[in-house]
Protein backbone atom coordinates (compact mmCIF):
# COMPACT_ATOMS: atom_id res chain seq x y z
CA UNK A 1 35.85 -31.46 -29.18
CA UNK A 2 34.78 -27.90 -27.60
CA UNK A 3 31.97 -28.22 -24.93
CA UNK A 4 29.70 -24.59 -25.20
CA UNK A 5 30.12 -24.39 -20.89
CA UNK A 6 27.50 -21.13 -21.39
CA UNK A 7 24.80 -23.50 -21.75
CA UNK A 8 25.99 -25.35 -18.24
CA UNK A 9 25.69 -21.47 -16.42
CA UNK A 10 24.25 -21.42 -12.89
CA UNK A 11 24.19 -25.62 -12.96
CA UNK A 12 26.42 -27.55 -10.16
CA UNK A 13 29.68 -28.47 -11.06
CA UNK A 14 31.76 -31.36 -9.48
CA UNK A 15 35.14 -31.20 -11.07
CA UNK A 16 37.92 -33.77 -10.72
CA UNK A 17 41.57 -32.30 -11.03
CA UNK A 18 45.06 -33.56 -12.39
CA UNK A 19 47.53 -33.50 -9.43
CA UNK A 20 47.17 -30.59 -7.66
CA UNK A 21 48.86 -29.87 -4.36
CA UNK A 22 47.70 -27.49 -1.81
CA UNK A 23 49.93 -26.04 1.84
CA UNK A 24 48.38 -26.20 5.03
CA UNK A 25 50.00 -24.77 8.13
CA UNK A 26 49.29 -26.01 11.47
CA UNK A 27 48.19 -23.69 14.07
CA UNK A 28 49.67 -24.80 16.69
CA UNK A 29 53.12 -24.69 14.57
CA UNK A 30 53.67 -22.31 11.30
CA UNK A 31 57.32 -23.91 10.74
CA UNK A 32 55.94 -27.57 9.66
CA UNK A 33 53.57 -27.52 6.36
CA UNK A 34 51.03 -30.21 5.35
CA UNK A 35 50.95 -31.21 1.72
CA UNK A 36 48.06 -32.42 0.77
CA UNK A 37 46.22 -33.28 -3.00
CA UNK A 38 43.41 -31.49 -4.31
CA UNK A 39 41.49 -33.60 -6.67
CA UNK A 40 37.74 -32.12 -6.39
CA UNK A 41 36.43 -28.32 -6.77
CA UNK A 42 32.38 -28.38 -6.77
CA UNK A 43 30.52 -25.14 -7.36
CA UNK A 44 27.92 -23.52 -9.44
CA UNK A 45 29.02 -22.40 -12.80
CA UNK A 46 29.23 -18.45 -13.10
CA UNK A 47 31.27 -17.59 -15.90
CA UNK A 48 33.14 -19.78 -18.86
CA UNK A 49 36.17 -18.05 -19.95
CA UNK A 50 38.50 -19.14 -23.56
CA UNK A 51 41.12 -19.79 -20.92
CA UNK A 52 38.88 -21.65 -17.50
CA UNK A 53 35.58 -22.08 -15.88
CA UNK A 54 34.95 -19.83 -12.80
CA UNK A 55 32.60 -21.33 -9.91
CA UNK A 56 30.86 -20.07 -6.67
CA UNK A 57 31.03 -21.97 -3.80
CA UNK A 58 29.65 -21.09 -0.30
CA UNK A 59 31.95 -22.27 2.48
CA UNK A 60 31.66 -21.10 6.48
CA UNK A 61 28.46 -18.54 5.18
CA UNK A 62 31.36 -16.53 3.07
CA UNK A 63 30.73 -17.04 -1.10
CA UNK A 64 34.48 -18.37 -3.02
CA UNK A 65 35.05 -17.85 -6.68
CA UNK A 66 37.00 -20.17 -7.62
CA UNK A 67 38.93 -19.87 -10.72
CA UNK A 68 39.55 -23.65 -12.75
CA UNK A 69 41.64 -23.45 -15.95
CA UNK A 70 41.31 -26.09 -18.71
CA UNK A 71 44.40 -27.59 -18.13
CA UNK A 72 43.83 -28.75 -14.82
CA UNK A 73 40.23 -30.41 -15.31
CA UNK A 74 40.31 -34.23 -15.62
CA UNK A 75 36.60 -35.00 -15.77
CA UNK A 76 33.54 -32.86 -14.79
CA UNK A 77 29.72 -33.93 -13.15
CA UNK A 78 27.11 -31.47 -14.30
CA UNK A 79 23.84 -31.58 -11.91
């Protein structure tokens, strides 16, 4: 089943992800990374592409896009 996302434009979107792992560096200490899982991307709905959604999210008063392709969305909210 195909969901028509241009309907969901400019609504809230929590998003749960498949295992997805992100790198953090330490300040204090570039030479030892911290993997860690990122399971949730929440923004507002800008754009639906044939390939991925593409969200907004305001973090530290600077706006993300964040780019979410199919294949990595397990389940979605919609508020």
């Amino acid at each position: 089943m195909k969901i028509n996302w241009q309907e969901f434009i400019g609504r809230v979107l929590n998003i749960t992800l498949f295992e997805n792992y992100g790198v953090v560096y330490n300040q204090k200490d570039d030479v030892s990374p911290a993997f860690y899982e990122i399971v949730f991307k929440t923004g507002k709905l800008t754009q639906a592409f044939d390939d991925g959604l593409l969200l907004e999210s305001k973090r530290d008063e600077q706006i993300y896009k964040i780019f979410v392709p199919y294949a990595s969305i397990k389940c979605v909210e919609i508020f």
